[in-house]
Each structure stands twice: as structure tokens, then as C-alpha cells.
Protein backbone atom coordinates (compact mmCIF):
# COMPACT_ATOMS: atom_id res chain seq x y z
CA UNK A 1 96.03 86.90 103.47
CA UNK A 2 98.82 89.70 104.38
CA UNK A 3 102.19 88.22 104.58
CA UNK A 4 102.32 88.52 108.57
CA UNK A 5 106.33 89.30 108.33
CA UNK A 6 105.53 92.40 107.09
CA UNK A 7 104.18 95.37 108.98
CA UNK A 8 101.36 97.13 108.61
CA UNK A 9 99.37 100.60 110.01
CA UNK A 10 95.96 101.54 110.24
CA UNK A 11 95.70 105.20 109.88
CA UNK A 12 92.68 106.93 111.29
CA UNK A 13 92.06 111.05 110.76
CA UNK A 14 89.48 111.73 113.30
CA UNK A 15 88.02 115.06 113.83
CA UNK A 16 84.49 115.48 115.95
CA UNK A 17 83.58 111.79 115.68
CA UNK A 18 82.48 111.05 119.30
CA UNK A 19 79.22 108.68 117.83
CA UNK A 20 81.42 106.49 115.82
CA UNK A 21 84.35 106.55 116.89
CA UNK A 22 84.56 103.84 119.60
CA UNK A 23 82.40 101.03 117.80
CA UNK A 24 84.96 101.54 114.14
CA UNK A 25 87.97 101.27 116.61
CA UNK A 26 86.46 97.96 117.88
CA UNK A 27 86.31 96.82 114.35
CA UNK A 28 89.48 98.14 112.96
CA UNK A 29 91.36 96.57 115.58
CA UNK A 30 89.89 92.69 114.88
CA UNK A 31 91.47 93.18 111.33
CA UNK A 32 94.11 95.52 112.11
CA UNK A 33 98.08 95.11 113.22
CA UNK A 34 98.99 98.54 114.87
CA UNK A 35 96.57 101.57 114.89
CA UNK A 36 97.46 105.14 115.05
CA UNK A 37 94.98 107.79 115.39
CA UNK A 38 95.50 111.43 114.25
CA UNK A 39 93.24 113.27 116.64
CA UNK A 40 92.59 116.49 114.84
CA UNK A 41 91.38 118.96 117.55
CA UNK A 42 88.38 117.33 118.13
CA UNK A 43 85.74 119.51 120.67
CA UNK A 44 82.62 117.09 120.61
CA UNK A 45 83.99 114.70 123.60
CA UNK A 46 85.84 112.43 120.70
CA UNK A 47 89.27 113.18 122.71
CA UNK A 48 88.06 111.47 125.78
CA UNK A 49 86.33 108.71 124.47
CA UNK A 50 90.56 108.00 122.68
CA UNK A 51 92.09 108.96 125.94
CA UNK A 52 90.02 106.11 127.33
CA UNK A 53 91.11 103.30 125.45
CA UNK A 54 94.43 101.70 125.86
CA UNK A 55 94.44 99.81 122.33
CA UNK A 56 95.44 102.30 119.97
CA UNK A 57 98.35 104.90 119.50
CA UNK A 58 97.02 108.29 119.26
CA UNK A 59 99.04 111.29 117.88
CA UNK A 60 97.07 114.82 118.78
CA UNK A 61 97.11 117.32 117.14
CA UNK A 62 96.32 119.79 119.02
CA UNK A 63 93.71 121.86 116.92
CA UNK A 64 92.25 121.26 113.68
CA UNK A 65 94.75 121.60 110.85
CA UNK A 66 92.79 119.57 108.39
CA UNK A 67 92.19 116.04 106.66
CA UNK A 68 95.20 116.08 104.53
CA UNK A 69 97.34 117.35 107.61
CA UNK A 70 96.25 114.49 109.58
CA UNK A 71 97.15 112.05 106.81
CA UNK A 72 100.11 113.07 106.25
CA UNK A 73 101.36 113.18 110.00
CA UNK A 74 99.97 109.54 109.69
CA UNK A 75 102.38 108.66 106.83
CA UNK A 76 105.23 110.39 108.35
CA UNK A 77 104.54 108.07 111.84
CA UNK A 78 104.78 105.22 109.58
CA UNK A 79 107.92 106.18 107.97
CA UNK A 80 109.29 107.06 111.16
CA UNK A 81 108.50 103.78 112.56
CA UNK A 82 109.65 101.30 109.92
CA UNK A 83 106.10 99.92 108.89
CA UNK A 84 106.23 98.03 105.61
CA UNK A 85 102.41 99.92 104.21
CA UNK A 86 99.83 101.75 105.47
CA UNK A 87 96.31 101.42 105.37
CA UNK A 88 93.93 104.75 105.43
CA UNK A 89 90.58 104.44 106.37
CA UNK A 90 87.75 106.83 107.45
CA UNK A 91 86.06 106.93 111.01
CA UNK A 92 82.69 107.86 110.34
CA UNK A 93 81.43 104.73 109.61
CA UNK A 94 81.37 104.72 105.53
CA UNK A 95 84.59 102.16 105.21
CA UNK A 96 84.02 98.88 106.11
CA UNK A 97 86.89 97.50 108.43
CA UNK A 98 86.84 94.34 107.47
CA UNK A 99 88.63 95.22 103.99
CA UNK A 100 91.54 96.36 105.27
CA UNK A 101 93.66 92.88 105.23
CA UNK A 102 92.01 92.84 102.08
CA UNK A 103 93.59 95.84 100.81
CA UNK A 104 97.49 94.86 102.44
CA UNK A 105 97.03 91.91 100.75
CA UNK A 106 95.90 92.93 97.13
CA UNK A 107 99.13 95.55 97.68
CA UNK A 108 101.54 92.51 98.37
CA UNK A 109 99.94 90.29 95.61
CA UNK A 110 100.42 93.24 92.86
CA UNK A 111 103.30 94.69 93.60
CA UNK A 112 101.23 98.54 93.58
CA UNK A 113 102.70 101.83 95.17
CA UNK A 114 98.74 102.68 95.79
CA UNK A 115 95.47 100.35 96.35
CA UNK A 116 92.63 102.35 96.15
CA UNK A 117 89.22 101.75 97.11
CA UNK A 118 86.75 103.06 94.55
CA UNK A 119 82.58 102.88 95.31
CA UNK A 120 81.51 103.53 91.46
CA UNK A 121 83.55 100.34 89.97
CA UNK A 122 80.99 97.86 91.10
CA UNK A 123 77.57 97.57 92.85
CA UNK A 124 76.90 96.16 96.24
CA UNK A 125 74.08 95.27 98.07
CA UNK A 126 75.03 97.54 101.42
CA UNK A 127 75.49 100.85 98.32
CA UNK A 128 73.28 104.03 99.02
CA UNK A 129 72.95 106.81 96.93
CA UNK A 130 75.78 109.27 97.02
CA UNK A 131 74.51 113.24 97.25
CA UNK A 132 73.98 114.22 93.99
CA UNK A 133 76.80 117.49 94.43
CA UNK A 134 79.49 115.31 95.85
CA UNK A 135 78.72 112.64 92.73
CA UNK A 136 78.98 114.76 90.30
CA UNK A 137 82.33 116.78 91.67
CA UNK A 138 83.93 113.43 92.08
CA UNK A 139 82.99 112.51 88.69
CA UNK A 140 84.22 116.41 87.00
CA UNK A 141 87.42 115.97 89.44
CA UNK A 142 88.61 112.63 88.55
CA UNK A 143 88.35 112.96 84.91
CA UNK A 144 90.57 116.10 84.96
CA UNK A 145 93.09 113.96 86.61
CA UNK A 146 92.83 111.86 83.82
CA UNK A 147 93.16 113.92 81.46
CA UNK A 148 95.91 116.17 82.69
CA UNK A 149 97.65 113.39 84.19
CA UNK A 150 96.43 110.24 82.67
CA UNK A 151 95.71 108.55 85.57
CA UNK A 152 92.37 106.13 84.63
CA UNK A 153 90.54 106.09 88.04
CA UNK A 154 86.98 105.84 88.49
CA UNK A 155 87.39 107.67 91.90
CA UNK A 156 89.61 110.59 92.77
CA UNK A 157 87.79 111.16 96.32
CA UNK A 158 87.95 107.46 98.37
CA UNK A 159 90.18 107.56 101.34
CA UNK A 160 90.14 104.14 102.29
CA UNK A 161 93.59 103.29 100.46
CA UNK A 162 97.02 100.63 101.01
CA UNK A 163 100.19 102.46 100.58
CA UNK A 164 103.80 101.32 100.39
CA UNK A 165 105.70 103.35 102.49
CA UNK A 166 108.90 102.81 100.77
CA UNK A 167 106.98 104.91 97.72
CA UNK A 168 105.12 107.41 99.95
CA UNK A 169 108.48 108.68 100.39
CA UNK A 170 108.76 109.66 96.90
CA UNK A 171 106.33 112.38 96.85
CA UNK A 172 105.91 115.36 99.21
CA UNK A 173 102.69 116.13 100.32
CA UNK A 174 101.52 119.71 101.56
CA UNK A 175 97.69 120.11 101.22
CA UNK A 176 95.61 120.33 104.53
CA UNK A 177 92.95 120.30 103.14
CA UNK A 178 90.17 117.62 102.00
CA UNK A 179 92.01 117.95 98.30
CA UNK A 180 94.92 116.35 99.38
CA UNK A 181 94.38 113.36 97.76
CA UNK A 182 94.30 115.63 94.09
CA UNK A 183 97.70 116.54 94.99
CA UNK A 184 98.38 112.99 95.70
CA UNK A 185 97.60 111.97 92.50
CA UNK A 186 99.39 114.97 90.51
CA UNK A 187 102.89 113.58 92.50
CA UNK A 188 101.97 109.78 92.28
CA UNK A 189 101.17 110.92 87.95
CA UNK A 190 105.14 112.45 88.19
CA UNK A 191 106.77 109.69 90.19
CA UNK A 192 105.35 106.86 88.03
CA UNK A 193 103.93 105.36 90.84
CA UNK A 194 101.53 101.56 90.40
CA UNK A 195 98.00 102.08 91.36
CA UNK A 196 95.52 99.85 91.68
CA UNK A 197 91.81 100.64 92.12
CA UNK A 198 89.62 98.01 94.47
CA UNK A 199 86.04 98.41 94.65
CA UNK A 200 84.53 98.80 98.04
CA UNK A 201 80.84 99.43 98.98
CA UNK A 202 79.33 103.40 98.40
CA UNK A 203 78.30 103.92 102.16
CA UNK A 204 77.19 107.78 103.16
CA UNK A 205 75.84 108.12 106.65
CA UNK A 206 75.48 111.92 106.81
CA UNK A 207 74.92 113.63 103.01
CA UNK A 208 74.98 116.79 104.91
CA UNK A 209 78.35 116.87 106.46
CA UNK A 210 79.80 120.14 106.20
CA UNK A 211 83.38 120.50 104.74
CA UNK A 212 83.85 123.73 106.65
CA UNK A 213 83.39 127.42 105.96
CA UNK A 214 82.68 127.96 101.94
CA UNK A 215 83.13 124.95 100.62
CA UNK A 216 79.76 123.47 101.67
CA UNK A 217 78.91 125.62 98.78
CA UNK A 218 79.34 123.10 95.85
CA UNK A 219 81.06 125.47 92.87
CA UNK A 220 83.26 126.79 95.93
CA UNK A 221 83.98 123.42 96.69
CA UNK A 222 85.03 122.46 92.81
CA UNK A 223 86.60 125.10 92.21
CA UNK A 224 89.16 124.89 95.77
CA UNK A 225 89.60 121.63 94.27
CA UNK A 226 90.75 122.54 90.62
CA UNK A 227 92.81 125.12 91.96
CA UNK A 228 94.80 122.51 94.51
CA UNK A 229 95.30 120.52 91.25
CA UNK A 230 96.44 123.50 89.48
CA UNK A 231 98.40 124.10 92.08
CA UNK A 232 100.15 120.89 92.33
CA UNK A 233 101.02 120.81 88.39
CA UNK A 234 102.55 124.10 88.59
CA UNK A 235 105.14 122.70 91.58
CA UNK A 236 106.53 119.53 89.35
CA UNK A 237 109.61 119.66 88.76
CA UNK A 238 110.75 120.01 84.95
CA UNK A 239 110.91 117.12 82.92
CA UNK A 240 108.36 114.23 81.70
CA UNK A 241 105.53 113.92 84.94
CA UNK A 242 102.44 112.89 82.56
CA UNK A 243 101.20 109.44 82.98
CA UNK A 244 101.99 106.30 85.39
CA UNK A 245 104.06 103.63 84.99
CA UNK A 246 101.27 101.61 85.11
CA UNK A 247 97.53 102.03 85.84
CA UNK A 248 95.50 99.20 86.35
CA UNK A 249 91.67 98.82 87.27
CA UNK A 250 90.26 95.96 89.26
């Protein structure tokens, strides 16, 4: 169990998620300390279903800057606030809540900058079938991490993840977009940042979910996403940035 001394946020981007949104709150809160949701100009009812409850801390937004925007005005609440991690999970029902102790405490136990869920390390009976585009991306996409960072993951895409928050001030994080978490990886590579990979359960609800404008065209999509990695090599500062301190898997 997490060392209750220590504090802990739940992290929630939400952006149009008025069917799901109330029953994962109800769950992330039984296994939760604090909760913060980044409301990311939501316009399917989603802000009035949060504006309802009294549970949760809720930082708008305003309009819709983007996944990676609302992560990373969740990680600079939590550095503003003096939490010891963070925990970042999804609210369209594809993370299961109850992990999320699970995931402070495997942080605490190792000692890790980064836990990271992963839904290809093992099998589980509640797994579905992931849509065969978004498979293979996140299988081209995390080996080029790998190999042009030498980070050994076995998923570059999962954003249910445990952070210290004392290391997620070592990197600086830009990306809006739903490849912030390649650009993640490119600074946590140069920083020499721990990770450890969890697996969790491979849950999609909606295979069609649209990741806005082009990208729902695949190649579009992969190639947005090798450029962001591109992108993020090219901004390291000079020096040694290949490989982490230590990568470890399970």
C-alpha cells in the first residue's frame, strides 16, 4: 500500500466525456487522495456534469488546447501544490481505477522517476482487441524510441502512469498534442530518468475515436508522431542524452 505520509494526485484530461465521466470520477475517488481535473473545453454537457460535483478540483481550460496541454497544466498543479507523485489516468473508461494505489505504490517500492502502465506486457481476461492502425503505430513508435533513445518499453502510447514530481521537474514539456508522451520519453532518455513499465489490462471502448482533423488518417497520424520525436531530439541540449539510467520491465 502507498505510504499515506506522502501525497498523491490523480490527474484527469477530460475533453467531451459527458457518458463516462461521472461513473470513473466515482471510482477514482474510492482509490484516490486528491483529484484534479483538466477540463479541456469540453461542449458535449461534460462541464456541467464537473460543475456539479463538489468532490474534485477542476482546473478549466477554457477551450481545447489538447491532451498533452492538459497534462502538463496537471503536472504543473502538482508542482505548485507540493504533492509528493502524480498519477495520470484516462476518463473514458479504458483505465481501470482501481490500479492507481497500485501504481503510487510500485513508484515508492522502486524508487522509479516513471511507472508506466503497458497493455501488451501481459494478457488479461477483461483485454479486447486493440484497432489494428493504432497497434501497429504503437508498435512502429515505440521501437524508434528504443532505438534512438534506448528506452526498452513495450508501450510508448499508455497514459495511465505514476510520476515523481520531484523528477517531472527535470524535463520541460511543450507538446499539445496526443504525442506528448514521445516527447516525454526523448527528455526522460536525456535526464536519465528510472522507468518502470506495469502491465495493466488492453481496454478500448470506442476503436473509432477520432484524434481530430488529419490525424484520423493513420500515415498522417505516424508521421505527426515521428516528426514530434524528431522534433524533441533536435531540442536536447549538447552532450550525452542516449539511454536511461536504468530501464526496467515488470
Amino acid at each position: 500500500m502507498p505510504d499515506k505520509a506522502l501525497r498523491f494526485l490523480t490527474v484527469l484530461p477530460v475533453f467531451n466525456e459527458v457518458k463516462t465521466v461521472n461513473e470513473v470520477l466515482d471510482l477514482v475517488l474510492k482509490n484516490a487522495q486528491e483529484v484534479l481535473v483538466v477540463e479541456d473545453g469540453s461542449t458535449d454537457g461534460t462541464v456541467d456534469v464537473l460543475a456539479a460535483r463538489d468532490d474534485i478540483t477542476v482546473l478549466a481550460h477554457g477551450e481545447n488546447r489538447g491532451y498533452g496541454a492538459a497534462l502538463i497544466s496537471g503536472f504543473d498543479y502538482a508542482v505548485a501544490n507540493g504533492f509528493d507523485y502524480v498519477v495520470t489516468i484516462d476518463c473514458d473508461g479504458q483505465h481501470e481505477p482501481q490500479r492507481i494505489r497500485e501504481f503510487v505504490a510500485r513508484i515508492q517500492e522502486t524508487g522509479a522517476d516513471i511507472v508506466s502502465g503497458s497493455r501488451y506486457m501481459e494478457n488479461f481476461e477483461a483485454d479486447t482487441s486493440a484497432p489494428v492502425e493504432r497497434k501497429q503505430i504503437n508498435r512502429i513508435i515505440t521501437e524508434t524510441i528504443g532505438e534512438k533513445m534506448g528506452i526498452k518499453l513495450t508501450d510508448a502510447f499508455c497514459g495511465f502512469k505514476a510520476y515523481r514530481v520531484d523528477a517531472l521537474q527535470e524535463i520541460k514539456l511543450t507538446e499539445p498534442g496526443y504525442a506528448m508522451p514521445l516527447e516525454l520519453w526523448v527528455q526522460a532518455a536525456c535526464a536519465k530518468l528510472t522507468v518502470v513499465e506495469v502491465a495493466v489490462p488492453r481496454i478500448y471502448l470506442d476503436e473509432n475515436r477520432s484524434f481530430g482533423a488529419t490525424l484520423d488518417n493513420a500515415n498522417l497520424r505516424l508521421q505527426y508522431y515521428k516528426d514530434v520525436i524528431n522534433k524533441a531530439l533536435a531540442a536536447l541540449p549538447a552532450g550525452d542524452c542516449s539511454g536511461l539510467k536504468e530501464t526496467r520491465v515488470g
